[in-house]
Protein backbone atom coordinates (compact mmCIF):
# COMPACT_ATOMS: atom_id res chain seq x y z
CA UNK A 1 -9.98 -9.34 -27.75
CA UNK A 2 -7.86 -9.98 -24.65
CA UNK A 3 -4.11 -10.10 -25.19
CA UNK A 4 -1.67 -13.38 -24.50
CA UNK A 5 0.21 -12.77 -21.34
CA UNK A 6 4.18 -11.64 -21.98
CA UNK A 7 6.26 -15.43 -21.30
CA UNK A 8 9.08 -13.68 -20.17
CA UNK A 9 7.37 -12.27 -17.45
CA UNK A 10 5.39 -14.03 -14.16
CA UNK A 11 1.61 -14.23 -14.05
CA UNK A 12 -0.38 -11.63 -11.98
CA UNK A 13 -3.53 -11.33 -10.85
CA UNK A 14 -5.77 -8.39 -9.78
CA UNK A 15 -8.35 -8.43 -7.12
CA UNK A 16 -10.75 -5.46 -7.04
CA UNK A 17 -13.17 -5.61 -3.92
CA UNK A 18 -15.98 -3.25 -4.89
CA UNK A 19 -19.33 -2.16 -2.94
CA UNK A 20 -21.71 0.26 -4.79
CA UNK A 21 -19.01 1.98 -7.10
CA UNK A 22 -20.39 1.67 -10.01
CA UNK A 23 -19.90 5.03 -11.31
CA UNK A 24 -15.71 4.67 -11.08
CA UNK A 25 -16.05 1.15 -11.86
CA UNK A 26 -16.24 0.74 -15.38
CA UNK A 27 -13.11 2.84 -15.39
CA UNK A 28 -11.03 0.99 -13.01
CA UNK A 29 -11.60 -2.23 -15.05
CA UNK A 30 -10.64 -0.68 -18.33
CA UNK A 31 -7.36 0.25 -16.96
CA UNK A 32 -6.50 -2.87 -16.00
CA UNK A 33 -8.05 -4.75 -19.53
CA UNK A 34 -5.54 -2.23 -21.04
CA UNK A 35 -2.12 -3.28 -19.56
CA UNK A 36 0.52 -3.72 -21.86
CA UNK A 37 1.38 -7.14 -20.10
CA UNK A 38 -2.31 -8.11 -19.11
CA UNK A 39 -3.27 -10.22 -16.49
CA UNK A 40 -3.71 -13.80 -16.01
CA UNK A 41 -7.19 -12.69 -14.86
CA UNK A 42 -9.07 -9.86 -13.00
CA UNK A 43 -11.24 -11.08 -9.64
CA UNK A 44 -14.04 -8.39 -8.84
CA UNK A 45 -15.18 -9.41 -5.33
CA UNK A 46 -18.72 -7.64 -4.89
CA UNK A 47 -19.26 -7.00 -1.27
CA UNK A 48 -23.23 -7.76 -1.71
CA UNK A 49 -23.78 -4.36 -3.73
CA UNK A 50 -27.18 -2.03 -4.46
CA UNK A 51 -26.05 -0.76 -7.51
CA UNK A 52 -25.34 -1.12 -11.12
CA UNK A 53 -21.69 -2.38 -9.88
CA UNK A 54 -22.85 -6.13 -10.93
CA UNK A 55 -24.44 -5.51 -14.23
CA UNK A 56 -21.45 -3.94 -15.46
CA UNK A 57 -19.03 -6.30 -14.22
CA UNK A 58 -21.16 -9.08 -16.04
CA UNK A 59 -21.23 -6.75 -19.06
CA UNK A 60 -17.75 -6.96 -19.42
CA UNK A 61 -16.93 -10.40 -18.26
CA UNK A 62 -18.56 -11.51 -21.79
CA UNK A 63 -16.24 -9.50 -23.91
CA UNK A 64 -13.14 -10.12 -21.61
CA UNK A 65 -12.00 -13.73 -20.53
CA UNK A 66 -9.53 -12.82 -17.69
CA UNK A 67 -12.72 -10.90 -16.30
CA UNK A 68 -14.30 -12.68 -13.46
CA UNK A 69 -17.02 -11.61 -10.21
CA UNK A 70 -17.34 -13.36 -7.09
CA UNK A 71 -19.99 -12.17 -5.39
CA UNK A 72 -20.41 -12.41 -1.28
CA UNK A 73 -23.57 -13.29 0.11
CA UNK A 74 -23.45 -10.58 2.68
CA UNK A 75 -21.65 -7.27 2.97
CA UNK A 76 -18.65 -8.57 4.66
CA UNK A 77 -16.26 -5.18 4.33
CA UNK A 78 -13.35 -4.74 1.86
CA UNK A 79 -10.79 -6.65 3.95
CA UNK A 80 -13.04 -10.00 3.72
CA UNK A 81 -13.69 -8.92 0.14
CA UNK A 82 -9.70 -8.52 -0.86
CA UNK A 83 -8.99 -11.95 1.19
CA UNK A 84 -11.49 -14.02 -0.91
CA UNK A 85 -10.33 -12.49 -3.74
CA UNK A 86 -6.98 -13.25 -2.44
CA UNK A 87 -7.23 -16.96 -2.19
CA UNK A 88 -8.91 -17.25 -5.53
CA UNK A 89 -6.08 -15.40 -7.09
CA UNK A 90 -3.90 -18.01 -9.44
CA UNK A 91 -0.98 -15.32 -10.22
CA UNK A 92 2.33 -15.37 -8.34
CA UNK A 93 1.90 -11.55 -7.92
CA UNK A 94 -1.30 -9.94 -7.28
CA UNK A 95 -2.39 -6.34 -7.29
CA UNK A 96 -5.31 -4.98 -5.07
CA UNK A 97 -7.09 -2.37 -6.70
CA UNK A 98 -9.39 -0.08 -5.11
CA UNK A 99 -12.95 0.52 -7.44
CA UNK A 100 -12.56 4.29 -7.97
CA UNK A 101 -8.99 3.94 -8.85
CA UNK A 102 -6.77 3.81 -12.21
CA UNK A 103 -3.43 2.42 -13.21
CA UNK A 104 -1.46 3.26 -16.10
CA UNK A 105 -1.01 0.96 -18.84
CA UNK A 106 2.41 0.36 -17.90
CA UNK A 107 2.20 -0.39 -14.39
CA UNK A 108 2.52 -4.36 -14.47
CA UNK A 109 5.47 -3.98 -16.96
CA UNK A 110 7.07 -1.47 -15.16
CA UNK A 111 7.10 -3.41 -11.50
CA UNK A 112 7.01 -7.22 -12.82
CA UNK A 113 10.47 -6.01 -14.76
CA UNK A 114 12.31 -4.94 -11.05
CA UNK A 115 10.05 -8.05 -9.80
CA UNK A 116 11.70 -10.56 -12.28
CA UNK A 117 15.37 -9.26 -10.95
CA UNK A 118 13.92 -9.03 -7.04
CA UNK A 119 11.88 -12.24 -6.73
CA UNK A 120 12.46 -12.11 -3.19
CA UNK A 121 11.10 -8.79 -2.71
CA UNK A 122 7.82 -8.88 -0.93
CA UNK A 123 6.41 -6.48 -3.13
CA UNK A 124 6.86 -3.70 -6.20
CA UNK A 125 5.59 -0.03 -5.48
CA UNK A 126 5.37 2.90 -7.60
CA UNK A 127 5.20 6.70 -6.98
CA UNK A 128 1.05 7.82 -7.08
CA UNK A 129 -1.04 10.66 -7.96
CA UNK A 130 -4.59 11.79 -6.09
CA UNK A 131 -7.71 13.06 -7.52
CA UNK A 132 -8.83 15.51 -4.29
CA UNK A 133 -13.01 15.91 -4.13
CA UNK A 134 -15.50 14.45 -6.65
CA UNK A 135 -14.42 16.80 -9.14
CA UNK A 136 -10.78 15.43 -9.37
CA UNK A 137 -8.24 18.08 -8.83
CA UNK A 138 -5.25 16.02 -9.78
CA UNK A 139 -1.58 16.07 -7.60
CA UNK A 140 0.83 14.32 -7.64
CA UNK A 141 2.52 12.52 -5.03
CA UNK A 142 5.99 11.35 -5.08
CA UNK A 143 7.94 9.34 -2.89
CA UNK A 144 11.51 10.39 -3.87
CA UNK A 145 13.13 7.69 -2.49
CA UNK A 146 15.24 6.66 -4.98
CA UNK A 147 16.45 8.24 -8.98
CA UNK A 148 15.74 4.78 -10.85
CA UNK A 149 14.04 1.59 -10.13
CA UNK A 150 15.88 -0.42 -7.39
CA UNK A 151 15.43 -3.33 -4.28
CA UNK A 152 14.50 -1.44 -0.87
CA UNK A 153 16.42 -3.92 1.71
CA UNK A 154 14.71 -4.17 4.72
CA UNK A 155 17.54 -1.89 6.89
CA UNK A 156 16.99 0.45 3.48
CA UNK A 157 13.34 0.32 4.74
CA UNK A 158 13.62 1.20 8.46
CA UNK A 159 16.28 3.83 7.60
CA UNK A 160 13.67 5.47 5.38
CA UNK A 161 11.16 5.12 7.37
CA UNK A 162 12.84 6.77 10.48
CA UNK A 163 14.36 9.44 8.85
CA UNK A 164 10.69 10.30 7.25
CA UNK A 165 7.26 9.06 7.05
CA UNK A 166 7.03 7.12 3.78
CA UNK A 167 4.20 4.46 2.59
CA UNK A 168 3.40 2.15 -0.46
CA UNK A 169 0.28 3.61 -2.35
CA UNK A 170 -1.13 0.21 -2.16
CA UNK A 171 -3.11 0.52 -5.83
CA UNK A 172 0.82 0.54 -7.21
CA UNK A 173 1.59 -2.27 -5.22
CA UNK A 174 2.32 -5.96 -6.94
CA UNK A 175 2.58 -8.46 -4.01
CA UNK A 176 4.05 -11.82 -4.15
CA UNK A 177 0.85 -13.58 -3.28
CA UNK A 178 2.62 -16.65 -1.16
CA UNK A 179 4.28 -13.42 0.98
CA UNK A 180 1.27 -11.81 1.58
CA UNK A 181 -0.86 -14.82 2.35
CA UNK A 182 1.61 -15.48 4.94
CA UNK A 183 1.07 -12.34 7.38
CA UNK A 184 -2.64 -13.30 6.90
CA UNK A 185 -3.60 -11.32 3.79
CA UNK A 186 -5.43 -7.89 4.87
CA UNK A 187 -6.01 -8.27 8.79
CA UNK A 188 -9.88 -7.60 8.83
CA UNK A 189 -9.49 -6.05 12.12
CA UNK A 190 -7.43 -3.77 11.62
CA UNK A 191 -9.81 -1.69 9.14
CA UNK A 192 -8.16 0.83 7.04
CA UNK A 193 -4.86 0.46 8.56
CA UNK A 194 -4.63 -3.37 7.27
CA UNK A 195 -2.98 -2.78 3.77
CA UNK A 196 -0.40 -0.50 5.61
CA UNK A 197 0.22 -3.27 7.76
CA UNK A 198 1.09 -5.54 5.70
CA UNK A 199 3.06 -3.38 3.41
CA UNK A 200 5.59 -2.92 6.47
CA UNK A 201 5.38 -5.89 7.54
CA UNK A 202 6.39 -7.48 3.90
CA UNK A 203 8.53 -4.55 3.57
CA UNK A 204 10.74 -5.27 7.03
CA UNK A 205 10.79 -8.83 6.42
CA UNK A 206 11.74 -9.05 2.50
CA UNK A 207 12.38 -5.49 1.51
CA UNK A 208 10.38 -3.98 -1.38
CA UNK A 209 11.08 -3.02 -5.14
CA UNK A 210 10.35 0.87 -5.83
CA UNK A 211 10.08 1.94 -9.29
CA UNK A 212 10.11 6.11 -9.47
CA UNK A 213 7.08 6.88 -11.69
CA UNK A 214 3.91 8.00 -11.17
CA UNK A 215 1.99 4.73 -12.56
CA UNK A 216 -1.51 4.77 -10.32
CA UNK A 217 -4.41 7.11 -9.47
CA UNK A 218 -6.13 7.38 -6.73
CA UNK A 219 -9.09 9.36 -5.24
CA UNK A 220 -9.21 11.19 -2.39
CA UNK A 221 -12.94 11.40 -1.09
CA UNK A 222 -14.76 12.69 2.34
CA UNK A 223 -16.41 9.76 2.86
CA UNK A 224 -14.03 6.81 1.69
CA UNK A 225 -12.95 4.19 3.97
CA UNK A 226 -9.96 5.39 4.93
CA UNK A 227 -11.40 8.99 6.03
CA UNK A 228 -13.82 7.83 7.97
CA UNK A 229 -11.73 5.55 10.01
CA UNK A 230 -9.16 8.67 10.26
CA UNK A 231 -12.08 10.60 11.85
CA UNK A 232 -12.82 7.66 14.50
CA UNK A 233 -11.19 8.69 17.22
CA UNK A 234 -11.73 5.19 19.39
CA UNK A 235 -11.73 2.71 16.24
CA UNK A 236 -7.94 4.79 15.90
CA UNK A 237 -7.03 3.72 19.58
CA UNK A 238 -8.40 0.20 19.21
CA UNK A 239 -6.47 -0.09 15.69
CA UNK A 240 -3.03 1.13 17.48
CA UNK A 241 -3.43 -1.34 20.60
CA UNK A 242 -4.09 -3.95 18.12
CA UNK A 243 -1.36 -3.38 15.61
CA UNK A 244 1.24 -3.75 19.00
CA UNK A 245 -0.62 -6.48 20.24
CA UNK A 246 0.03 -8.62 16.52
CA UNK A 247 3.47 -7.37 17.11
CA UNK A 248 4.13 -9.69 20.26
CA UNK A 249 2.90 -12.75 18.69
CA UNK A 250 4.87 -15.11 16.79
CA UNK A 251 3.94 -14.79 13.68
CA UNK A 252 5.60 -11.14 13.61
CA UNK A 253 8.00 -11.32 16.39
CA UNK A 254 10.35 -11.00 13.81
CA UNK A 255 9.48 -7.66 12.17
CA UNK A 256 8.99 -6.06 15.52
CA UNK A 257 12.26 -4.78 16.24
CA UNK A 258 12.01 -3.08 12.75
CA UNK A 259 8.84 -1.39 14.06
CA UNK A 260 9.78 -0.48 16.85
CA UNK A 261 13.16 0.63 15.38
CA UNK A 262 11.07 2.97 12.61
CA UNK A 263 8.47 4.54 15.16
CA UNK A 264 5.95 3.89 12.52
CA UNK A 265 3.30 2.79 14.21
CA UNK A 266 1.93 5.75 16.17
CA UNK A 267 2.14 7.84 12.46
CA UNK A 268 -0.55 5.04 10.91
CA UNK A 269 -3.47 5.28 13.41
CA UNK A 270 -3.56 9.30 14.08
CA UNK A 271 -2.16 12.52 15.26
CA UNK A 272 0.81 12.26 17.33
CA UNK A 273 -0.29 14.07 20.83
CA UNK A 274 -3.49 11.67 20.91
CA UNK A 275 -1.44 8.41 20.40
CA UNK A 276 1.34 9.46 23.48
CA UNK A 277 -1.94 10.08 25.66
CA UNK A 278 -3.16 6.82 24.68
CA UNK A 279 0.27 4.91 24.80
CA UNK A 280 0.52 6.61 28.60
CA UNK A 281 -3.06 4.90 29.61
CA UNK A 282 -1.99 1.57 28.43
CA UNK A 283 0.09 -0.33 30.77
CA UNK A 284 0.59 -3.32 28.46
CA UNK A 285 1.97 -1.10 25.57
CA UNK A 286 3.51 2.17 27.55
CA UNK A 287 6.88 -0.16 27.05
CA UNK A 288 6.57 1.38 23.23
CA UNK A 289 7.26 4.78 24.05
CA UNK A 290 11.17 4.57 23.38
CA UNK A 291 13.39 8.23 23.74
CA UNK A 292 13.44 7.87 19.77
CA UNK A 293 9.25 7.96 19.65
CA UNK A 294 8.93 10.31 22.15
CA UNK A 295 11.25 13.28 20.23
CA UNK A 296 9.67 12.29 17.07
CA UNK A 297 5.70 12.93 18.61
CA UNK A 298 6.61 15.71 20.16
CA UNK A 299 8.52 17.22 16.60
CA UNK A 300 5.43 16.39 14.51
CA UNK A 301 3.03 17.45 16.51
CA UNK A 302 3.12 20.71 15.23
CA UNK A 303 3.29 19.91 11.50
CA UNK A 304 0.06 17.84 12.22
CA UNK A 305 -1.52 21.41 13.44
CA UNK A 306 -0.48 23.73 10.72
CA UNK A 307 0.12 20.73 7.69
CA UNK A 308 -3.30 21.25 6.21
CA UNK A 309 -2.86 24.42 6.22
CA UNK A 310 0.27 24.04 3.95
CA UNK A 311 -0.28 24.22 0.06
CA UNK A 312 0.28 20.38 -1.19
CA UNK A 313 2.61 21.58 -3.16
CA UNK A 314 4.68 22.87 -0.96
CA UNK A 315 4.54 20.09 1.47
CA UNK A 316 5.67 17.66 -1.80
CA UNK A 317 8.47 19.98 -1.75
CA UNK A 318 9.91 19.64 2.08
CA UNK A 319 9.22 15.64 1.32
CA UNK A 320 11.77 15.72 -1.02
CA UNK A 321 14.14 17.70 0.30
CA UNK A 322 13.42 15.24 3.42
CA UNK A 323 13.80 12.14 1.62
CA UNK A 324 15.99 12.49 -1.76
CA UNK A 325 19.11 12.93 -0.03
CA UNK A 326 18.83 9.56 2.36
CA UNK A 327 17.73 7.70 -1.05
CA UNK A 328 20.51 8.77 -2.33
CA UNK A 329 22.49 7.87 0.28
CA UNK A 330 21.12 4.49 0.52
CA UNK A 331 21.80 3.92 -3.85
CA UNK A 332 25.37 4.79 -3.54
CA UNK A 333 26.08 2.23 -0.48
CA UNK A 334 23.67 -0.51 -2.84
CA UNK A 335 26.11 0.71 -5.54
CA UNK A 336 28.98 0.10 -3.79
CA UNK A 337 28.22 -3.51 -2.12
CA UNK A 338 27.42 -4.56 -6.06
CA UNK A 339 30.51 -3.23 -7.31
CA UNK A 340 31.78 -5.36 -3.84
CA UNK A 341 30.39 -7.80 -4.70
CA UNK A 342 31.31 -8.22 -8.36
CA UNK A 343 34.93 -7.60 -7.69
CA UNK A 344 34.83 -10.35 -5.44
């Protein structure tokens, strides 16, 4: 029996693009059937699959109401797939959920709670955990940006960003659906990069909730989408002129000084030395490579050398001694312009 939704709390959705994962999918679903505030409903887009994906999504949808497939004519690729789903989607806050991935039980509680006090925020994200190979060797991986749940402005953002190399685990992310429909959903051109790009994006532009716990699962696999675009050495050039080319248009004119303040962009396409050679060869976007960029490829491009050669745990330890102390940093100056603010 599906549960009623919390009243206290706003609607989501979830949007699950899926093509031929039927052997995580069952799983996936079950997570989110299981949320202690469930949602409104649960969109699987199926990007024209070959397996068993459909039968089991059908399956379920008779036992569970909020449980719906949309099915595309054509394999379209998971951007077009999340987009559909996207507009479909009724909730004010919608999560995007990967096929072979899991949530905890508490994850919609958890990040609709800092949502409810945020609800300008562009988005809630959580700390993650990855399940390396088919066998799932599970690690987690924190963010440390923060000891308690709290609003990331957007300056909170940049400063993060610039003193370290953070992202949003997107299968912990709860958008505001009107905020992400407005930087065009997940950019279909820009691949595997388009969910980072629009967590920035949101991120500069509205500032994010974080919520320190481990609440999501995902799984790290040799031939997902997001490795094999890593290994594409031109599809990784094409994606970086392309993010800096959305950059100078109006509709994120306004976020670019943020990215170009955070030197992010170079660290989402590939390893540093390839994007300054690339940067170099472009005369339309050499006017990127600021002092600030150019110390921070040249720093990293060691660690990019010797990083897989670096235990995991390990490297989880340098993040947080990278990052804990600017959090920190950052909670006792929010602390202080509450404690402003209330006095005044």
């Amino acid at each position: 029996m599906d549960q009623a939704p919390i009243a206290s709390l706003p609607q989501y959705s979830v949007v699950i693009p899926n093509f031929n994962h039927a052997r995580y999918l069952e799983a996936a679903l079950h997570a989110h059937l299981a949320q202690s505030v469930p949602p409104l409903e649960i969109i699987v887009v199926d990007d024209a699959s070959s397996d068993e994906s459909v039968a089991i999504v059908e399956r379920l949808a008779a036992e569970h109401s909020r449980l719906r497939l949309i099915r595309m004519a054509r394999n379209s690729g998971v951007n077009a797939a999340i987009n559909r789903g996207l507009r479909e989607a009724r909730g004010d806050y919608v999560n995007i959920s990967s096929a072979d991935d899991v949530v905890a039980t508490n994850l919609a509680a958890r990040s609709l709670e800092i949502l409810a006090r945020h609800p300008k925020a562009g988005f809630s994200s959580c700390d993650a955990a990855v399940w390396v190979g088919e066998r799932g060797t599970l690690e987690q991986f924190p963010l440390f940006l923060s000891d308690r749940p709290c609003l990331l402005a957007p300056g909170d953002v940049v400063r993060l960003v610039r003193h370290n190399l953070i992202g949003f685990p997107t299968n912990t992310v709860l958008y505001r659906r009107d905020a992400l429909l407005a930087v065009g959903g997940f950019i279909e051109e820009l691949g595997w990069l388009a969910d980072s790009f629009a967590n920035y994006v949101l991120a500069f532009r509205h500032g994010a909730c974080y919520v320190p716990e481990v609440l999501g699962w995902f799984r790290l696999l040799p031939d997902s989408y997001s490795a094999r675009g890593a290994r594409d050495r031109p599809a990784q050039r094409e994606a970086l002129y392309r993010i800096l080319d959305l950059l100078e248009t109006p509709a994120f004119q306004d976020v670019a000084p943020a990215f170009c303040a955070s030197t992010i962009v170079p660290f989402m396409t590939t390893v540093p030395m390839r994007v300054l050679a690339w940067l170099l060869a472009s005369p339309r976007h050499r006017g990127y490579l600021t002092l600030r960029l150019c110390v921070r490829l040249f720093f990293f491009a060691p660690w990019s050398i010797v990083r897989a050669w670096i235990p995991r745990r390990l490297r989880r330890t340098a993040r947080r001694l990278a990052v804990r102390p600017m959090g920190r940093l950052l909670a006792g100056r929010r602390e202080r312009l509450s404690n402003h603010r209330e006095e005044a």
